[in-house]
Structures are given as C-alpha cells and as structure tokens.
PDB file of N, CA and C in Angstrom:
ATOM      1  N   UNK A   1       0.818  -1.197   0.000  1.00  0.00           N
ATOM      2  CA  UNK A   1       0.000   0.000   0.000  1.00  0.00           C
ATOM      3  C   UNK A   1       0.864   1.265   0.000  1.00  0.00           C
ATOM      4  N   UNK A   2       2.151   1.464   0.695  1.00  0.00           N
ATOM      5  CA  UNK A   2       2.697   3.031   0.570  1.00  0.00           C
ATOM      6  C   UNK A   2       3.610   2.508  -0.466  1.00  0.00           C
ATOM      7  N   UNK A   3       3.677   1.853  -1.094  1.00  0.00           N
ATOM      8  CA  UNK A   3       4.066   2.214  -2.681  1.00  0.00           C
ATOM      9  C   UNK A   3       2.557   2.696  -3.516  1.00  0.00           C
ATOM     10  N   UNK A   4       1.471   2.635  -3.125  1.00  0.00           N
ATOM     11  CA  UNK A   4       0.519   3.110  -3.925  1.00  0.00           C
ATOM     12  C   UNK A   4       0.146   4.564  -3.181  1.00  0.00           C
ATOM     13  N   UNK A   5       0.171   5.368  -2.216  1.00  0.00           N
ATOM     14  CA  UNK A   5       0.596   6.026  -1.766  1.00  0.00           C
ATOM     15  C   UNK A   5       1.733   6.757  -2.318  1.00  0.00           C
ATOM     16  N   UNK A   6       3.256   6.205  -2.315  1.00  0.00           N
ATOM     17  CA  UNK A   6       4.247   6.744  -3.023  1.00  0.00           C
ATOM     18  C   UNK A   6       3.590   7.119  -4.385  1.00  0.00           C
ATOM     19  N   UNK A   7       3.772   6.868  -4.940  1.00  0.00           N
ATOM     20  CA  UNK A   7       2.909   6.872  -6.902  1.00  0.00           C
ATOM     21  C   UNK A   7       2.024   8.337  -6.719  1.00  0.00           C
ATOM     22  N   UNK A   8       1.170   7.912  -6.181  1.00  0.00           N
ATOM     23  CA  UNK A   8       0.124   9.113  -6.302  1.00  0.00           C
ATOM     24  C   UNK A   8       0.485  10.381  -5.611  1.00  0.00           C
ATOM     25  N   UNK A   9       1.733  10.649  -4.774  1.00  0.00           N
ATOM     26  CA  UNK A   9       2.340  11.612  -3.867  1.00  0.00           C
ATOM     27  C   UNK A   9       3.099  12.262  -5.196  1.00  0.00           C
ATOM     28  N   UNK A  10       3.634  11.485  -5.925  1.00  0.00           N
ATOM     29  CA  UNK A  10       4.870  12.104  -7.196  1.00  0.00           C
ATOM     30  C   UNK A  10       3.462  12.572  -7.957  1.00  0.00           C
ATOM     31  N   UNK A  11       2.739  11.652  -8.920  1.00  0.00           N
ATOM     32  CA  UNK A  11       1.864  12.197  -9.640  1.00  0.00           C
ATOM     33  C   UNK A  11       1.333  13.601  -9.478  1.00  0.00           C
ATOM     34  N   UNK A  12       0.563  13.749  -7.925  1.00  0.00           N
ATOM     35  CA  UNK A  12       0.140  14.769  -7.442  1.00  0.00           C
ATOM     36  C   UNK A  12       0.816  15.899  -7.500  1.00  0.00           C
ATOM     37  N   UNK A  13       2.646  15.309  -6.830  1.00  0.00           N
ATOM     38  CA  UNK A  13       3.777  16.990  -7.339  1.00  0.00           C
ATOM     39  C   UNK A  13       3.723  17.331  -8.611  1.00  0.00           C
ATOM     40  N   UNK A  14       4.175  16.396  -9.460  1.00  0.00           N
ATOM     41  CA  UNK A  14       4.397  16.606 -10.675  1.00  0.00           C
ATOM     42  C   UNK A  14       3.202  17.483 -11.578  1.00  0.00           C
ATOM     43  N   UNK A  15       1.527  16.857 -10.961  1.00  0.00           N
ATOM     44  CA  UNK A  15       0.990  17.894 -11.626  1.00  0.00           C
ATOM     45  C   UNK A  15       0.873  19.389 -11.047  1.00  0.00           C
ATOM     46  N   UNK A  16       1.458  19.512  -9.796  1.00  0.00           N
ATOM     47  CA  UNK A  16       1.222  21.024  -8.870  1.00  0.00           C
ATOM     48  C   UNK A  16       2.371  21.712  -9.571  1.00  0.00           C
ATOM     49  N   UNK A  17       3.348  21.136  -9.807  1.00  0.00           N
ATOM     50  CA  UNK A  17       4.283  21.730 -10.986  1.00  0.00           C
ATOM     51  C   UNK A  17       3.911  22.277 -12.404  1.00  0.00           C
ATOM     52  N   UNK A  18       3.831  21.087 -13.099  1.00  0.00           N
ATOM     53  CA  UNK A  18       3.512  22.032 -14.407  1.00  0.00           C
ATOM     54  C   UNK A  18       2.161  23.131 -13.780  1.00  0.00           C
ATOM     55  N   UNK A  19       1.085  22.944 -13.213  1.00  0.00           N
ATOM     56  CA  UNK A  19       0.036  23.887 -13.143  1.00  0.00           C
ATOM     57  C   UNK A  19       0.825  25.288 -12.711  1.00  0.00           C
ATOM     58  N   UNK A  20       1.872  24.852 -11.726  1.00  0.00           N
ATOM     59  CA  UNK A  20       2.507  26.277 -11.454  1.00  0.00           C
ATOM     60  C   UNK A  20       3.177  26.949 -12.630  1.00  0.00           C
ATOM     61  N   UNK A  21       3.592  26.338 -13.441  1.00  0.00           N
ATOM     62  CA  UNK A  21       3.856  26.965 -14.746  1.00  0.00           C
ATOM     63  C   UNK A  21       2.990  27.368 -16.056  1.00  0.00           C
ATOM     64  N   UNK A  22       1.764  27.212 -15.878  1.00  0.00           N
ATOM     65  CA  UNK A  22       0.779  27.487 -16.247  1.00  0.00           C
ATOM     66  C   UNK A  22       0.408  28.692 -15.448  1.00  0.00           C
ATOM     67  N   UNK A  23      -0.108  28.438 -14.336  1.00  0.00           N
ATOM     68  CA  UNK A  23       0.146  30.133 -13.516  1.00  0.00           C
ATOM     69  C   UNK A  23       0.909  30.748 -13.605  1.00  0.00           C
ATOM     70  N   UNK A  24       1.840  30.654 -14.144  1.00  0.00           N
ATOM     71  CA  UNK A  24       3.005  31.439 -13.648  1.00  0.00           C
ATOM     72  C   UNK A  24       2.707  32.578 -15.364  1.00  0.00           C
ATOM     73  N   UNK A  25       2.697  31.631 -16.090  1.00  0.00           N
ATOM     74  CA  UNK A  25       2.172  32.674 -17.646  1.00  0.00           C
ATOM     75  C   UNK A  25       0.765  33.563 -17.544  1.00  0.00           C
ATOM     76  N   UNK A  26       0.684  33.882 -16.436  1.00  0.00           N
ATOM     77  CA  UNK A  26      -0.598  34.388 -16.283  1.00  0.00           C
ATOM     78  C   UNK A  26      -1.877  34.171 -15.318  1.00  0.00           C
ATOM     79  N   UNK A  27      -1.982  33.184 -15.938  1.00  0.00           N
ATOM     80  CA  UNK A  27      -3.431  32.371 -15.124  1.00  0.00           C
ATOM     81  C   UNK A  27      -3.159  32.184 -13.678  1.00  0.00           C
ATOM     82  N   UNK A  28      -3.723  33.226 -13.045  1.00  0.00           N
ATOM     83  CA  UNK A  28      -3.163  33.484 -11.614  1.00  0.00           C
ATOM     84  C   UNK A  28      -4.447  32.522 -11.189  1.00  0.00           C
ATOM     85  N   UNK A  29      -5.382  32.265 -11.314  1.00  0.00           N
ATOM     86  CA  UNK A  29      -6.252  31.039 -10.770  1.00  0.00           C
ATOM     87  C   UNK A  29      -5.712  29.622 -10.650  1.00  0.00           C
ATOM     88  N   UNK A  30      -4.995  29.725 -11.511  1.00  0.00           N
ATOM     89  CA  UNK A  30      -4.384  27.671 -11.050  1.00  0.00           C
ATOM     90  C   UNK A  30      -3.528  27.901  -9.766  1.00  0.00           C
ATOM     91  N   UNK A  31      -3.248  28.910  -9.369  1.00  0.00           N
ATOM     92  CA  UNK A  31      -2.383  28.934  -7.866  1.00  0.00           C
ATOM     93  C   UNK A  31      -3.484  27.780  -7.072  1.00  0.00           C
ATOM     94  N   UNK A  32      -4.706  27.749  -7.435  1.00  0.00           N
ATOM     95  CA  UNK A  32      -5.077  27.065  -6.313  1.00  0.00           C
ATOM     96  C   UNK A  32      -4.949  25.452  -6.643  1.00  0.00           C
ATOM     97  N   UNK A  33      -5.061  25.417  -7.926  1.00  0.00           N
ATOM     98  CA  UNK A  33      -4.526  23.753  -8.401  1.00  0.00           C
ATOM     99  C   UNK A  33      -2.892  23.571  -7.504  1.00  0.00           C
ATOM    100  N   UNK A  34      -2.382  24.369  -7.972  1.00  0.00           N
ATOM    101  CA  UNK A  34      -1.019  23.675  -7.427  1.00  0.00           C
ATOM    102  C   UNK A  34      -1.314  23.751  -5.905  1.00  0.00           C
ATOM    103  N   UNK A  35      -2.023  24.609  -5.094  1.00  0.00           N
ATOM    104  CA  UNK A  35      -1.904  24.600  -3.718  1.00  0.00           C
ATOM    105  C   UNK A  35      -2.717  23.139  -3.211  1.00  0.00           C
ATOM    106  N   UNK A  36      -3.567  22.674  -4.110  1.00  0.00           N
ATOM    107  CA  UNK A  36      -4.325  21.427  -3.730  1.00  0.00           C
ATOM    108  C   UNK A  36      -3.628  20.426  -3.894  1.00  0.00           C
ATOM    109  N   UNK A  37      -3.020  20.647  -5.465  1.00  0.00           N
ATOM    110  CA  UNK A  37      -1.874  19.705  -5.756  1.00  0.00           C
ATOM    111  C   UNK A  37      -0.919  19.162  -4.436  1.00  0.00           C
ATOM    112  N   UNK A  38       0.067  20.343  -4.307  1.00  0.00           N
ATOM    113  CA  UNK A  38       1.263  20.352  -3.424  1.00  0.00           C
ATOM    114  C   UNK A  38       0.363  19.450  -1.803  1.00  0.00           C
ATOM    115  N   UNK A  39      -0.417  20.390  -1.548  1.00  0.00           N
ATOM    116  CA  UNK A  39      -1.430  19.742  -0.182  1.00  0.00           C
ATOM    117  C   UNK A  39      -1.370  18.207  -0.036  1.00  0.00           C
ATOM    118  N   UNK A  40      -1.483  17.964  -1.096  1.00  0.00           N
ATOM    119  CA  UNK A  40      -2.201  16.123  -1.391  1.00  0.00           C
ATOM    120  C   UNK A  40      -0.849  15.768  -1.688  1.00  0.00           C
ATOM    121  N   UNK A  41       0.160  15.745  -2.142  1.00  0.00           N
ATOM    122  CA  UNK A  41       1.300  15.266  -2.190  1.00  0.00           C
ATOM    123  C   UNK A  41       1.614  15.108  -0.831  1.00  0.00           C
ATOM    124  N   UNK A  42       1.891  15.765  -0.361  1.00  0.00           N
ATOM    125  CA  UNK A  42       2.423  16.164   1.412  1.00  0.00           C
ATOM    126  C   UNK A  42       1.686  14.963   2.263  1.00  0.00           C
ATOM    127  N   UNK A  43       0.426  15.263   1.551  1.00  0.00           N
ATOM    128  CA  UNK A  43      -0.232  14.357   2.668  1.00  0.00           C
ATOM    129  C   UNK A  43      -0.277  12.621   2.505  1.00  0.00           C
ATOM    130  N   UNK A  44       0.077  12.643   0.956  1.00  0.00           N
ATOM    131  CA  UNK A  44       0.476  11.252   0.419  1.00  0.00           C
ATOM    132  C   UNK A  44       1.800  10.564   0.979  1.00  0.00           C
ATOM    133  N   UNK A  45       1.924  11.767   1.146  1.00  0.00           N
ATOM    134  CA  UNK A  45       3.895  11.215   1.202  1.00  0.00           C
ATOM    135  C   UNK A  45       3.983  10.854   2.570  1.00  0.00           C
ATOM    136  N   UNK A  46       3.245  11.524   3.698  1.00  0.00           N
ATOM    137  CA  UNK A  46       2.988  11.336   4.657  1.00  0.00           C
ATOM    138  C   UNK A  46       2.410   9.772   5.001  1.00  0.00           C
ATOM    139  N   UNK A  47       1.140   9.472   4.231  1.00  0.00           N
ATOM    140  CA  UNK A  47       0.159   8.057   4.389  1.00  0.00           C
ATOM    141  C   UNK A  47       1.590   7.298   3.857  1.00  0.00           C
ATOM    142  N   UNK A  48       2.484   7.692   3.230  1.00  0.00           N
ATOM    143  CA  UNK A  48       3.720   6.542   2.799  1.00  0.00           C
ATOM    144  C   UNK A  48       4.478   6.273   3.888  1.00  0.00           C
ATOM    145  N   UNK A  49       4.601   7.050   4.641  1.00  0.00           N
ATOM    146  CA  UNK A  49       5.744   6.882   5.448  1.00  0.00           C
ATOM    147  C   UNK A  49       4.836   6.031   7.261  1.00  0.00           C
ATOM    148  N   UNK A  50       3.940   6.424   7.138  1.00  0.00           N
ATOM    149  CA  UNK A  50       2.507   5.769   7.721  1.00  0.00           C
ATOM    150  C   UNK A  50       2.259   4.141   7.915  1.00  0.00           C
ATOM    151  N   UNK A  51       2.512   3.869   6.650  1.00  0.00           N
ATOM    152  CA  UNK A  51       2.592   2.961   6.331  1.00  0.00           C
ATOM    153  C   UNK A  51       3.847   2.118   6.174  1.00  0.00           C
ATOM    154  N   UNK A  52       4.788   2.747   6.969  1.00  0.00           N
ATOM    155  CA  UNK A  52       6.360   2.029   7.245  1.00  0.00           C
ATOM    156  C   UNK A  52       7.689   1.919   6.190  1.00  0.00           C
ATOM    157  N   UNK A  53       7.145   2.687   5.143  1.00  0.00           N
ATOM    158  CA  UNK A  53       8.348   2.864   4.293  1.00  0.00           C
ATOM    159  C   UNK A  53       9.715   3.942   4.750  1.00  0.00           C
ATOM    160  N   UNK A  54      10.777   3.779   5.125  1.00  0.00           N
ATOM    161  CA  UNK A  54      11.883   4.564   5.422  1.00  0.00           C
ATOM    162  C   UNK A  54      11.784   6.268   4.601  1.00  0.00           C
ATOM    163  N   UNK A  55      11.612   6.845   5.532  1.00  0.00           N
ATOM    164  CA  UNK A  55      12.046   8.712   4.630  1.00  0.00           C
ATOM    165  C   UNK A  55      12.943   8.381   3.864  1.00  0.00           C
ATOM    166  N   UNK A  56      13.954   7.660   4.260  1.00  0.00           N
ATOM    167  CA  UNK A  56      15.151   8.286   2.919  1.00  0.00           C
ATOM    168  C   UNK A  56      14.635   7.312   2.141  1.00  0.00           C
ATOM    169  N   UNK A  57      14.011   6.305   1.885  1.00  0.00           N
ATOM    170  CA  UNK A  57      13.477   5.746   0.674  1.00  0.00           C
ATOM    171  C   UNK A  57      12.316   6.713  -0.177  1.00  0.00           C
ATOM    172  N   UNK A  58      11.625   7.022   0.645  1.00  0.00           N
ATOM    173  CA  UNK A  58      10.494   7.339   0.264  1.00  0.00           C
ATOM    174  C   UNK A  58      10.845   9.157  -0.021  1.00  0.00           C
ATOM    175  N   UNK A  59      11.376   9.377   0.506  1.00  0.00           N
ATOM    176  CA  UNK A  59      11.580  11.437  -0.065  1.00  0.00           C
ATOM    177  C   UNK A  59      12.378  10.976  -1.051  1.00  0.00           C
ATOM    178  N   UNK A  60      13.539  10.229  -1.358  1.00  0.00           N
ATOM    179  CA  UNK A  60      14.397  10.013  -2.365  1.00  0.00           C
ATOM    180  C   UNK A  60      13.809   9.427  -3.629  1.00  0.00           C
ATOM    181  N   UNK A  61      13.038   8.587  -3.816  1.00  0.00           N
ATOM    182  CA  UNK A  61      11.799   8.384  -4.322  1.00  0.00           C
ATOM    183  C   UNK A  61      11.349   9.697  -4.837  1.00  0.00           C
ATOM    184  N   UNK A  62      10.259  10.301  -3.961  1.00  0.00           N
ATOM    185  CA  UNK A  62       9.397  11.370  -4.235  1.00  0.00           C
ATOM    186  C   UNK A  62      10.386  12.403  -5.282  1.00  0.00           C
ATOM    187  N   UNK A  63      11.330  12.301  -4.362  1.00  0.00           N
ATOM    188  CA  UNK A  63      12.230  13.866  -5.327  1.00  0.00           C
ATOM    189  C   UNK A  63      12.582  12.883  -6.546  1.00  0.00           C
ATOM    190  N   UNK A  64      12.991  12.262  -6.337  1.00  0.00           N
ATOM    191  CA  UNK A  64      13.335  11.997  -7.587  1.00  0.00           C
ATOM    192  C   UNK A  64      13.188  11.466  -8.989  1.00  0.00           C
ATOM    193  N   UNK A  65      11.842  10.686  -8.942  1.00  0.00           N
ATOM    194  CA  UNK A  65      10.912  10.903  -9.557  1.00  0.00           C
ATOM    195  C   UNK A  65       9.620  12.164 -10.051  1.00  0.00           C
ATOM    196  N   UNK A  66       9.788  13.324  -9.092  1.00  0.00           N
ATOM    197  CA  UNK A  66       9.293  14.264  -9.535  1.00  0.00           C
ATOM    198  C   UNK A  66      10.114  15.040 -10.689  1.00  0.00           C
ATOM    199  N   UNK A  67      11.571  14.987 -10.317  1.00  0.00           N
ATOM    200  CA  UNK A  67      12.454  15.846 -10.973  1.00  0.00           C
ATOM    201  C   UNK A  67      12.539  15.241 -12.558  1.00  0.00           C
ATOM    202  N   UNK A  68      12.181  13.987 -12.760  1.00  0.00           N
ATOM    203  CA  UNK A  68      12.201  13.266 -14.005  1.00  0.00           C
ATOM    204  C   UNK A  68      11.058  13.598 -14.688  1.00  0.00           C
ATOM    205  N   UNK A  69       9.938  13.295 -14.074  1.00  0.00           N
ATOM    206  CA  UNK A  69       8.631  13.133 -14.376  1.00  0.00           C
ATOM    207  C   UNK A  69       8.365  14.462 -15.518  1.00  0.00           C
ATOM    208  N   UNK A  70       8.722  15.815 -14.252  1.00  0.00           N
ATOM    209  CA  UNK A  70       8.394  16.968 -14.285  1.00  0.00           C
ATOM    210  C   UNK A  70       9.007  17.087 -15.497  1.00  0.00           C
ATOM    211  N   UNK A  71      10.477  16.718 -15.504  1.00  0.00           N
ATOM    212  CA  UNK A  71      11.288  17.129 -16.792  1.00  0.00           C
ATOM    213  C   UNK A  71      10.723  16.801 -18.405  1.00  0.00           C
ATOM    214  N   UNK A  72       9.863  15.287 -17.910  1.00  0.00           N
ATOM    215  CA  UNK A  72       9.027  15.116 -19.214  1.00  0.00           C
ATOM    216  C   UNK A  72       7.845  15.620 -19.806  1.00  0.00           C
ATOM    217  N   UNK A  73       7.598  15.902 -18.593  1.00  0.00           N
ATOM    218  CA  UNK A  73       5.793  17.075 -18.497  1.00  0.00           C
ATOM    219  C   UNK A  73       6.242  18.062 -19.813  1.00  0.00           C
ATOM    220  N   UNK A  74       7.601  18.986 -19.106  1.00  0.00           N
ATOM    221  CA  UNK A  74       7.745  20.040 -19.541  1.00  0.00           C
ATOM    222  C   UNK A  74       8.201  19.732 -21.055  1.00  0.00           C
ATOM    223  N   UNK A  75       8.565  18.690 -21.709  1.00  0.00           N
ATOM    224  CA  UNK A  75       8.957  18.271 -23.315  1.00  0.00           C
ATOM    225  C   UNK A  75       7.386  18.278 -23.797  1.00  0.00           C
ATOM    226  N   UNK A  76       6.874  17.601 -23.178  1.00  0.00           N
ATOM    227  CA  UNK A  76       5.801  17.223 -24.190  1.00  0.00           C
ATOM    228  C   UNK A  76       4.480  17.968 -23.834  1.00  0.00           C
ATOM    229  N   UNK A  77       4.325  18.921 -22.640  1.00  0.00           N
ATOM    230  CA  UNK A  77       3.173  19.777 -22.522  1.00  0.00           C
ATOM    231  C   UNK A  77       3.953  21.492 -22.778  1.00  0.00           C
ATOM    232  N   UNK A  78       4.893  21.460 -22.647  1.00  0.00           N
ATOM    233  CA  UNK A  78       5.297  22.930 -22.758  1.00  0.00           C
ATOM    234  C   UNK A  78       6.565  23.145 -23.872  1.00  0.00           C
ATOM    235  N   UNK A  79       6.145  21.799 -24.106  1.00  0.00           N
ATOM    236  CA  UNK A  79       7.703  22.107 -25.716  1.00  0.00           C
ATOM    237  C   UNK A  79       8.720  22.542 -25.600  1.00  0.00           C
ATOM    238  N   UNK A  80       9.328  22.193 -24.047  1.00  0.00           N
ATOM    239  CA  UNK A  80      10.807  22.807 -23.496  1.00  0.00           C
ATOM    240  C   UNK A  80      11.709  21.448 -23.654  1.00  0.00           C
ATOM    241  N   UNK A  81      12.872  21.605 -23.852  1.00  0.00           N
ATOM    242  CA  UNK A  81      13.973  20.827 -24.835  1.00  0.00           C
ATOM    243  C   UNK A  81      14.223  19.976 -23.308  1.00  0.00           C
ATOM    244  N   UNK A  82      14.348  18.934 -23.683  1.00  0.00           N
ATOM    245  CA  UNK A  82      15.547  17.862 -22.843  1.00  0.00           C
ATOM    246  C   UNK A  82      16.550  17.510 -23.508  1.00  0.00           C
ATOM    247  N   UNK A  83      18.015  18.080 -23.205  1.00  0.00           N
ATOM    248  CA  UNK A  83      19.266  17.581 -23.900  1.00  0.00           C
ATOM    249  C   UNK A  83      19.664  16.247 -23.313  1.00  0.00           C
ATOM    250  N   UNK A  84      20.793  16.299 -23.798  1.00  0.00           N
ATOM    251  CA  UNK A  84      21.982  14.900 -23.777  1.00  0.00           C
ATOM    252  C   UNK A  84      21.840  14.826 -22.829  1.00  0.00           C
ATOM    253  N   UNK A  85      22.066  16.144 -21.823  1.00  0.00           N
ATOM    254  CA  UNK A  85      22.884  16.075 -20.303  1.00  0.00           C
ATOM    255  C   UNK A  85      21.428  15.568 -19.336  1.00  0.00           C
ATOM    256  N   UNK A  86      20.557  16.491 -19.997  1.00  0.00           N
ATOM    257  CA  UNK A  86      19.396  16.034 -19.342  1.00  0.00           C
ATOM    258  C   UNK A  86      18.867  14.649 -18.872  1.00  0.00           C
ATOM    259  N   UNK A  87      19.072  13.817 -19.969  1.00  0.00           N
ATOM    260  CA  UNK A  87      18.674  13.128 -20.571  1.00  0.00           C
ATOM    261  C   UNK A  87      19.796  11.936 -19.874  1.00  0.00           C
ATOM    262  N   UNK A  88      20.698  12.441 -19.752  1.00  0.00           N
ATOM    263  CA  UNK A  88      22.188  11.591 -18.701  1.00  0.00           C
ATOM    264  C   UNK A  88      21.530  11.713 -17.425  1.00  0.00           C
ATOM    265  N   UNK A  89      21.074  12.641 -17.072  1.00  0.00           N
ATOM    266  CA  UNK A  89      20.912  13.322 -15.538  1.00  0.00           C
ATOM    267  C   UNK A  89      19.925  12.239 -15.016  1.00  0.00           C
ATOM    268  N   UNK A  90      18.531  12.469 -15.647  1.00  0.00           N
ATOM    269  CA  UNK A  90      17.178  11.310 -16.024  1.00  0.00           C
ATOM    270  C   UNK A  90      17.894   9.815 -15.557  1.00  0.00           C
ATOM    271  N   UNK A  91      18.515   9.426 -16.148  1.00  0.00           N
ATOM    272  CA  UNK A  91      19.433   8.186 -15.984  1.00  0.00           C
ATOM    273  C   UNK A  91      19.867   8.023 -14.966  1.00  0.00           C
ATOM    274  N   UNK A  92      20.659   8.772 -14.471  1.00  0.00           N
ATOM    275  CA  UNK A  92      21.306   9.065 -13.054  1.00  0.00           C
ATOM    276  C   UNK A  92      20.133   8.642 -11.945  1.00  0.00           C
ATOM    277  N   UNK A  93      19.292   9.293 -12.428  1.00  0.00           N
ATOM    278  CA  UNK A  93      18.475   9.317 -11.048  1.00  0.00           C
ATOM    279  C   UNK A  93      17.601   8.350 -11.187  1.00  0.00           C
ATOM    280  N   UNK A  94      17.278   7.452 -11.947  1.00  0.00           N
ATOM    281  CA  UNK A  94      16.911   6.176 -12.255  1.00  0.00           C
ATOM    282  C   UNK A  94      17.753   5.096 -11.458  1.00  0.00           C
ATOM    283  N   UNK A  95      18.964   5.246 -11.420  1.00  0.00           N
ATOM    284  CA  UNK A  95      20.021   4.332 -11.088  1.00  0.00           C
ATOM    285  C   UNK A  95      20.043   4.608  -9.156  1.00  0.00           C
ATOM    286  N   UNK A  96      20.221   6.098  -9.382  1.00  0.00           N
ATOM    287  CA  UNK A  96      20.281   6.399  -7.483  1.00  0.00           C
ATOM    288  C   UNK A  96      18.766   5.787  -7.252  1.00  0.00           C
ATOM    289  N   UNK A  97      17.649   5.883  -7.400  1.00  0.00           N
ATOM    290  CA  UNK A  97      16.698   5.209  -6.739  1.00  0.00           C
ATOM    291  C   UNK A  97      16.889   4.226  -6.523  1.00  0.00           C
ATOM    292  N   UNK A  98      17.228   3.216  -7.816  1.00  0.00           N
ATOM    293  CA  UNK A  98      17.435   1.798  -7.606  1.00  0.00           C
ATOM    294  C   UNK A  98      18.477   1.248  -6.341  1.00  0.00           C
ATOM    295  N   UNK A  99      19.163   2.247  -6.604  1.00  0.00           N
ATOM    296  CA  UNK A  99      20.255   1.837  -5.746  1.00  0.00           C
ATOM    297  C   UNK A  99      19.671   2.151  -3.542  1.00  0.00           C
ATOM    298  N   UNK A 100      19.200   3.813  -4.088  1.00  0.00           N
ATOM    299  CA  UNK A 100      18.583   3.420  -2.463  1.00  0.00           C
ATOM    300  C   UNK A 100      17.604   2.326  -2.077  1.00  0.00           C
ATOM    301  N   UNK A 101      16.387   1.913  -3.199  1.00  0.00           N
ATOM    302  CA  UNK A 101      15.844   1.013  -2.561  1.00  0.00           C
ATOM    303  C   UNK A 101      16.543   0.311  -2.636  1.00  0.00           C
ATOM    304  N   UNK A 102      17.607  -0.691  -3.117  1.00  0.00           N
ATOM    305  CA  UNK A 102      18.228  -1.846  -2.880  1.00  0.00           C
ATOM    306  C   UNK A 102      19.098  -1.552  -1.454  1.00  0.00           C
ATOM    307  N   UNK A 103      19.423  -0.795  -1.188  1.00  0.00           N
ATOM    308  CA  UNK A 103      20.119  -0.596  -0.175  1.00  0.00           C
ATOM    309  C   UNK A 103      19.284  -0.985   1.352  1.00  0.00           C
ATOM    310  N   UNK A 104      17.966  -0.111   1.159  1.00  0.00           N
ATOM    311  CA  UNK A 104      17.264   0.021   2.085  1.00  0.00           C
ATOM    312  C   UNK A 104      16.587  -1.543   2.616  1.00  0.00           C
ATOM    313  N   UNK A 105      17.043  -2.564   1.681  1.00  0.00           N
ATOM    314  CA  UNK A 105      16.838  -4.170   2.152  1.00  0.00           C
ATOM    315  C   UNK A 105      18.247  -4.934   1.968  1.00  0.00           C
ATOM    316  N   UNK A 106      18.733  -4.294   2.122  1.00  0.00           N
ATOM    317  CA  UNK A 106      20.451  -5.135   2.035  1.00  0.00           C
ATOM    318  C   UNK A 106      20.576  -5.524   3.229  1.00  0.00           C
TER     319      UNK A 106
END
C-alpha cells in the first residue's frame, strides 16, 4: 500500500508543478490547483511513510521521480527541450533510486 501512496504523492507533485507553470504565464487562478496539488502530495507522502516505508526511501523516491517526471511534463506539454545532459541526468536518477531502494533491504 505506501508504494501506492508513493505513486500518487509524485503524480500529485508533478501535476502542482507544471500547473505552477501554467500560472506562472498568467493564469493566476491555477495557484489554487497547485496549492491542492502540493497539499495532497504532502499528505500522500505522509500516508507513505505511515505505512512504514523509510524517509530516505520514500523522499528520495518522491524527489526523484518528480524531478524526471516533471522534466518530461515540460517536453511534451510545454515544448521545453531535454538535452543529452538532461537526458544523462534522467538516468542518473533512475540508477540512485534503484540503488537506495536496494540498499534500504540489504
């Protein structure tokens, strides 16, 4: 269960993100999407850790799957470039997750 918890805590950032960039061009009304957004993440991330998953699994997780996620939001909803490095970086943090959860049962 706080891996289903986890999931929906990133989902939830990831969309309080792009919406903040959608506000941010103007549309001063989605402030409240992202504030519901961000709210429900917090509180997801919270029911994760609730549910006995380690913080440093689970924030390392959260961040770091948001930072990917987000990065793809922004290619394919806002037509902002992901390079090489990006695109290395993405990787990176694919590998550090793997590696903390494996750690976190070693």
């Amino acid at each position: 269960m706080s891996y289903i918890f986890l999931v929906s805590a990133v989902i939830s950032e990831v969309i309080g993100t792009a919406f903040m960039r959608v506000a941010a061009q103007g549309r001063a009304r989605y402030y409240a999407v992202v504030g519901v957004a961000y709210t429900l993440a917090l509180y997801l991330l919270v029911r994760t850790l609730s549910e006995g998953m380690g913080i440093g699994v689970a924030y390392g997780i959260w961040a770091a799957a948001g930072v990917a996620l987000t990065a793809l939001v922004s290619r394919f909803v806002f037509k902002e470039p992901i390079t090489r490095m990006m695109w290395c970086g993405m990787a990176l943090i694919a590998v550090g997750v793997v590696l903390i959860e494996g750690g976190a049962h070693a």
